[in-house]
Protein backbone atom coordinates (compact mmCIF):
# COMPACT_ATOMS: atom_id res chain seq x y z
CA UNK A 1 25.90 14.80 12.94
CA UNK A 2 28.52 14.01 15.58
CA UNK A 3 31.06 11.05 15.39
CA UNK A 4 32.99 11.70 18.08
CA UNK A 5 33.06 9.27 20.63
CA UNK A 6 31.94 6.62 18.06
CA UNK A 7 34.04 2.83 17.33
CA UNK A 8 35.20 2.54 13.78
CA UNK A 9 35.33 -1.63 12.51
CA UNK A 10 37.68 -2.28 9.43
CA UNK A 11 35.41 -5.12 8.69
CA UNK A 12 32.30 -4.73 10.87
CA UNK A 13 29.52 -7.66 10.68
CA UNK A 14 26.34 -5.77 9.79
CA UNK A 15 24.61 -6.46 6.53
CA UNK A 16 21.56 -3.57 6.43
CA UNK A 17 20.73 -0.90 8.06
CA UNK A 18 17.06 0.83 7.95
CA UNK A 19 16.42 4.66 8.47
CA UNK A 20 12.47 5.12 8.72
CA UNK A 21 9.86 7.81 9.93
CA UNK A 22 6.43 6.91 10.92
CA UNK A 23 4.04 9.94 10.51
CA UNK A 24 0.54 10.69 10.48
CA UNK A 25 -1.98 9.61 7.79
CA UNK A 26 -2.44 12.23 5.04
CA UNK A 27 -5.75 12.19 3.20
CA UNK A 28 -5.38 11.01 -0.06
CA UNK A 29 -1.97 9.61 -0.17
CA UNK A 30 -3.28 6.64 -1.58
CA UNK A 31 -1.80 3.98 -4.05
CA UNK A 32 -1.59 5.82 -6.89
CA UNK A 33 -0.19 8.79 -5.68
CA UNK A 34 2.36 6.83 -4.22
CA UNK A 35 3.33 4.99 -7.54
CA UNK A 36 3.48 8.36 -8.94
CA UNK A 37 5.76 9.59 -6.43
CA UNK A 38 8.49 6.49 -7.17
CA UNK A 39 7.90 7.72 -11.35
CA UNK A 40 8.59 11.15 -10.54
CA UNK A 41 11.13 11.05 -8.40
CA UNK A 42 12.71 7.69 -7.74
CA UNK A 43 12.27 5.51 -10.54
CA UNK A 44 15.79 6.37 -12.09
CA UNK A 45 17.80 5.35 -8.87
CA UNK A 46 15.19 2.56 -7.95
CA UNK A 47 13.21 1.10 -11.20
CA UNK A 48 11.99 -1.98 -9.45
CA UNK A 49 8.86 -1.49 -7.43
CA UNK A 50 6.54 -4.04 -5.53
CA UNK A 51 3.85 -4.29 -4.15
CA UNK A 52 3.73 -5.89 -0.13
CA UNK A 53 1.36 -5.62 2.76
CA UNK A 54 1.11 -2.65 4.90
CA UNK A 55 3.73 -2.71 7.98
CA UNK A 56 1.91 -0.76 11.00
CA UNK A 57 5.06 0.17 12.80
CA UNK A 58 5.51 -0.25 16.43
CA UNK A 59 4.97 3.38 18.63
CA UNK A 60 7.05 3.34 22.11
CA UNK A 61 4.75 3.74 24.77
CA UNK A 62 6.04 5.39 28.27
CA UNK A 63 4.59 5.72 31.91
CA UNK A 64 1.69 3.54 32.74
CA UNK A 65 2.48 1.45 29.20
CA UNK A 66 6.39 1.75 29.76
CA UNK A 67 8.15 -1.16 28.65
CA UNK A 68 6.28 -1.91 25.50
CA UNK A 69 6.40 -1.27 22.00
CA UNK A 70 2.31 -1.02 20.97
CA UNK A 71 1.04 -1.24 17.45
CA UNK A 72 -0.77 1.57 17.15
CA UNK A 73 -5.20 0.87 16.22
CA UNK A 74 -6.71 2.65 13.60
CA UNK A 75 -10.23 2.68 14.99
CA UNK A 76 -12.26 4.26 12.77
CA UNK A 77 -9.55 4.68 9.91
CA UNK A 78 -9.20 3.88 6.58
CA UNK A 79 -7.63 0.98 5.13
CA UNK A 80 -4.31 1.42 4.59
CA UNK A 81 -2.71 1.77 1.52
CA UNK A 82 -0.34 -0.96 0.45
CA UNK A 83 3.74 -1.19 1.07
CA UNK A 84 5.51 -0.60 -2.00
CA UNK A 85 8.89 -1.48 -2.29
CA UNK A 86 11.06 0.71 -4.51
CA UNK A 87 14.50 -1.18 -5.18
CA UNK A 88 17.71 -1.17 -7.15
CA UNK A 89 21.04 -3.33 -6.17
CA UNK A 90 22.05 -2.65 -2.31
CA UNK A 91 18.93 0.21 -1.92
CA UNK A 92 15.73 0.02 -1.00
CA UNK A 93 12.88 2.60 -0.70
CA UNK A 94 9.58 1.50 1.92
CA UNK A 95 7.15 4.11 0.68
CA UNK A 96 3.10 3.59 2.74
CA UNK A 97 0.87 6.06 3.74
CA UNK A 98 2.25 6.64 6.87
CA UNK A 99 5.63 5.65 6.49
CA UNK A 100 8.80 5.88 4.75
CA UNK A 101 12.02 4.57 5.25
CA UNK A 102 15.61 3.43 3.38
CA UNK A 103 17.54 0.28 3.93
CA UNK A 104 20.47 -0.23 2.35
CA UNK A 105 22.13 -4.36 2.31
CA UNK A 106 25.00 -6.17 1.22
CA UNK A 107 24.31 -8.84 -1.29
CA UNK A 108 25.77 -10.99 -2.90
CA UNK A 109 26.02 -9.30 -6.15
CA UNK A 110 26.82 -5.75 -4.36
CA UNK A 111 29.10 -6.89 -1.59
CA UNK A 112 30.42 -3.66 -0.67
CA UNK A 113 28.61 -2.08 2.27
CA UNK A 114 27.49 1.77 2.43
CA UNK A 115 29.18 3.91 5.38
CA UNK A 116 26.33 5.60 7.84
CA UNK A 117 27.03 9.44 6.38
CA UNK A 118 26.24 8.22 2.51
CA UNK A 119 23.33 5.96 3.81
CA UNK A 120 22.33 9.24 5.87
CA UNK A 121 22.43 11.50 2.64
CA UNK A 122 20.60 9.50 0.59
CA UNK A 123 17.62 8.96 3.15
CA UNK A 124 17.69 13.02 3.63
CA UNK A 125 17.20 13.72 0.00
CA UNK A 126 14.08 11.57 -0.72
CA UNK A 127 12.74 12.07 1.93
CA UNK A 128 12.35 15.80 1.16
CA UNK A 129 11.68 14.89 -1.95
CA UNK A 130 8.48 12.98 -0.79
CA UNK A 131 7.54 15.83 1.91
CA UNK A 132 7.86 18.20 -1.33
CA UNK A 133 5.55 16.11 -3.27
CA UNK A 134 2.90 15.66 -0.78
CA UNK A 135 2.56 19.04 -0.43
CA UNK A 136 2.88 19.66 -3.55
CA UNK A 137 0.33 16.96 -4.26
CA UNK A 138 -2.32 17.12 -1.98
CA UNK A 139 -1.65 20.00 0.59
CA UNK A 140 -0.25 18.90 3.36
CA UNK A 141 2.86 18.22 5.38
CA UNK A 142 4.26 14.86 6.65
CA UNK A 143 3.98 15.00 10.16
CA UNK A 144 6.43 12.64 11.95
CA UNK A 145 5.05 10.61 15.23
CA UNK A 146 8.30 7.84 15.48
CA UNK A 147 11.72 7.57 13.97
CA UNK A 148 13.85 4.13 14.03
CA UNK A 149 17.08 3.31 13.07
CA UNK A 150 17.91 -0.58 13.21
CA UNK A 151 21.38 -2.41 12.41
CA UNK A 152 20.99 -5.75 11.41
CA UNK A 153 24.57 -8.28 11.86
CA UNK A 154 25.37 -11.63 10.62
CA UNK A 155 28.21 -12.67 12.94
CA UNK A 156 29.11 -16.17 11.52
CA UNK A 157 30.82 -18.30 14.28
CA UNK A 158 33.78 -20.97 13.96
CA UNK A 159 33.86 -24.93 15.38
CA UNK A 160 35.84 -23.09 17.51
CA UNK A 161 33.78 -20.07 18.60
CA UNK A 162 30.68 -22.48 19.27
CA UNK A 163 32.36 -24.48 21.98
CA UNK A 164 31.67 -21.20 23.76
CA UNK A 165 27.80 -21.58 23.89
CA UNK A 166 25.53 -21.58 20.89
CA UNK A 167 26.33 -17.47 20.54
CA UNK A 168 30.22 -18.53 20.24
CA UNK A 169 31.47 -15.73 23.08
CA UNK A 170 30.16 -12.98 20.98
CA UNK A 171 27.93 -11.20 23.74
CA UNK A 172 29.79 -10.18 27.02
CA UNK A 173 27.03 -10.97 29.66
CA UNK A 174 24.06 -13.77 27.47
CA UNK A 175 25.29 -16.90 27.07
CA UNK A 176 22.89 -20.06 27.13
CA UNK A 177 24.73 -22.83 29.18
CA UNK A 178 24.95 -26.93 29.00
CA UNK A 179 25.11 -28.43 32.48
CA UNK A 180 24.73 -31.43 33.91
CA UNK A 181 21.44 -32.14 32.92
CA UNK A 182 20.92 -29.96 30.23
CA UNK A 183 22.54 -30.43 26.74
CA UNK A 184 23.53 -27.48 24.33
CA UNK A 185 20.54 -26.14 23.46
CA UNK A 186 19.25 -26.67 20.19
CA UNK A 187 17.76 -22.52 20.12
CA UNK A 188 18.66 -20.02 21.36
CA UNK A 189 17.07 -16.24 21.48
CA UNK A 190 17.78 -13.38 23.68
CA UNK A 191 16.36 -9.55 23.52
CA UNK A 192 16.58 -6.94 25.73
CA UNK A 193 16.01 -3.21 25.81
CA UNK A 194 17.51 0.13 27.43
CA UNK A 195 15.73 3.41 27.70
CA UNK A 196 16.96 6.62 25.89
CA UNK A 197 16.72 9.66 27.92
CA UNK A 198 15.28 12.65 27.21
CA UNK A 199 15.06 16.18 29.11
CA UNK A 200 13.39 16.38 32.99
CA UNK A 201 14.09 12.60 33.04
CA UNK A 202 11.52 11.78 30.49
CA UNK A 203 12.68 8.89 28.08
CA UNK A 204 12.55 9.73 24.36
CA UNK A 205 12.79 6.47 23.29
CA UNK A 206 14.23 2.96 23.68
CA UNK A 207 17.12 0.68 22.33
CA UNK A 208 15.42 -2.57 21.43
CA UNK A 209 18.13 -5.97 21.03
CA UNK A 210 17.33 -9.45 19.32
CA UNK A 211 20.31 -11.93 18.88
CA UNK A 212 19.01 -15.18 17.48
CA UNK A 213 21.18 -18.45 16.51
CA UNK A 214 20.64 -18.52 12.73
CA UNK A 215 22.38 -20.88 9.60
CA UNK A 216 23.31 -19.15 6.15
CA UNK A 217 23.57 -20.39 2.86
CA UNK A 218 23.75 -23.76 1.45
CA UNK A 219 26.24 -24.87 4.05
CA UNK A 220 24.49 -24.42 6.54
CA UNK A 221 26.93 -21.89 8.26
CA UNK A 222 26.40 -20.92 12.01
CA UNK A 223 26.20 -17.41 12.46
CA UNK A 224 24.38 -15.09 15.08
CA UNK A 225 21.97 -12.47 14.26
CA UNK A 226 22.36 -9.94 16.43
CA UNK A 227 19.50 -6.62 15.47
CA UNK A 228 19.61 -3.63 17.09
CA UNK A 229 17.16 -0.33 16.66
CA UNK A 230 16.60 2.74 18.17
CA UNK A 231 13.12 3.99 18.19
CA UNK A 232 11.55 7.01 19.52
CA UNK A 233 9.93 10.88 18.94
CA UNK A 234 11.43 13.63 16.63
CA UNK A 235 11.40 17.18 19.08
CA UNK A 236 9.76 18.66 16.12
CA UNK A 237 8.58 18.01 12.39
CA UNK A 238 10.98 18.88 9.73
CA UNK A 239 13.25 16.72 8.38
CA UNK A 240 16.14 18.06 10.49
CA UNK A 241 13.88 16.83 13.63
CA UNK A 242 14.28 13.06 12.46
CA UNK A 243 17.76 13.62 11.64
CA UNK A 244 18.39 14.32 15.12
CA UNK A 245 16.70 11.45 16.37
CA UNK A 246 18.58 9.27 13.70
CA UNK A 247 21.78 10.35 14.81
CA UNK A 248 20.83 9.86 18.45
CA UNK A 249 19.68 6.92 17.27
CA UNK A 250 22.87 5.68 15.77
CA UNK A 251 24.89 6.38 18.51
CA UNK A 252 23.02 4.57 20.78
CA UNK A 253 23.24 1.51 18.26
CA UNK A 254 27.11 1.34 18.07
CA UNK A 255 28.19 2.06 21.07
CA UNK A 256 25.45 -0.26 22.73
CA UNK A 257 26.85 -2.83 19.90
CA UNK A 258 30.33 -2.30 21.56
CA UNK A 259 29.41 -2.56 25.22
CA UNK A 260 27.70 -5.98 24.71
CA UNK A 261 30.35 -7.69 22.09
CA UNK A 262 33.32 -8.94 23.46
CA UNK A 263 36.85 -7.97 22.99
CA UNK A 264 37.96 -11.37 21.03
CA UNK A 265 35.27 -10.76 18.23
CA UNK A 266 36.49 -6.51 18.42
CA UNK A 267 39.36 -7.77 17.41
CA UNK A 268 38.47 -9.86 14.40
CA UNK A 269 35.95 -7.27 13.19
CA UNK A 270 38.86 -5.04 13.22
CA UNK A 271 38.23 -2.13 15.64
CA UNK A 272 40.69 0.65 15.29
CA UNK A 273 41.46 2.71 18.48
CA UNK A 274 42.72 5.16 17.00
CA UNK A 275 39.38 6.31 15.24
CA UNK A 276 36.04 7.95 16.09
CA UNK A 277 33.67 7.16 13.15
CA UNK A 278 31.63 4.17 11.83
């Protein structure tokens, strides 16, 4: 896991960030197995779990389908199983039959946010844990098809900052624009997205941005949400495989989060110069 190269913020605006793996279905990792899985082996760290709707996560597509993210169709599939959320303070386990993944938040009664390396760790050890248990369990070995790893930013903005444009200056190049016709505009939404290369020229994935005007709180606060994730194919299927795609992953995140922000919001978020990890 490589940090060289990488921007370190004293106070940098993100609020979650989400490691997950998408992998193939396994027969019989149904409902209850997956309950059992979060009493076994994560009920201590996590002891709140919930049930939600499935999530069928979105598979890059390349060549003739290149610049779209499909849902995958299950013709011919099961049903499948149900979302459970597995949760305690600032961490939160996604466990499904075809996909697992770890965000960890600031909130409001655990304000302190988790560096990338501990987030990292964490993600690593369950999700061995799980790949252990489904073997263990029923046989078989979690295949992975698509890795993501997604920052998510509240970047609140000043009376000041919003007499640049309804994303107050944060973005270098997107900036929606009164004129002489035109007032402010009352939304605003941008997105965007940059392949990853692979080898022989072939992509491996794609960097997918979203910056939305938003309002927090009870105030009403201005602030910009600004969401970035890398998404792509593991070279192989162990768990070091999606590592290396997460850390790929990563990079591409922050430093794509410092080409696009401006210098004037750098600044306030604290970016030392003089450092190479975030």
């Amino acid at each position: 896991m490589s940090t060289e190269g990488l921007p370190d913020f004293e106070a940098p605006p993100v609020v979650e960030t989400v490691l997950a793996v998408r992998f193939r279905d396994v027969p019989g990792l149904d409902a209850p197995r997956l309950v059992k899985f979060w009493d076994d082996c994560l009920s201590t760290d996590l002891p709140v779990i919930e049930e939600r709707p499935p999530y069928d996560a979105p598979v890059e597509q390349f060549g003739q389908d290149s610049g779209t993210s499909a849902v995958a169709l299950r013709i011919g599939a099961s049903v499948p199983s149900p979302r459970f959320f597995c949760s305690s303070g600032n961490d939160l386990v996604q466990l499904q039959q075809d996909w697992f993944a770890y965000n960890w938040r600031k909130t409001p009664e655990n304000p302190d946010y988790t560096r990338y390396e501990k987030g990292r760790a964490k993600f690593e050890r369950w999700l061995t844990e799980f790949g252990f248990y489904v073997r263990e369990a029923l046989g078989a070995g979690l295949v992975p098809t698509q890795c993501e790893v997604t920052y998510i930013n509240h970047i609140p903005l000043t009376a000041e900052d919003l007499d640049g444009g309804p994303f107050g200056a944060i973005l270098r190049d997107v900036q929606p624009r009164y004129g002489a016709f035109l007032p402010s505009p009352e939304t605003s939404r941008h997105a965007s997205a940059y392949l990853i290369p692979g080898t022989e020229g072939s992509p491996m994935g794609r960097l997918h941005v979203a910056v939305d005007r938003a309002w927090a709180g009870e105030e009403r606060q201005p602030i910009v949400l600004l969401s970035l994730t890398a998404r792509g194919a593991p070279r192989g299927s162990e768990v070091s495989a999606v590592l290396e795609f997460l850390d790929l992953g990563r990079r591409w995140v922050v430093k794509g989060f410092l080409d696009m922000t401006t210098a004037a919001f750098h600044r306030r978020w604290g970016l030392h110069p003089d450092k190479e990890a975030t």
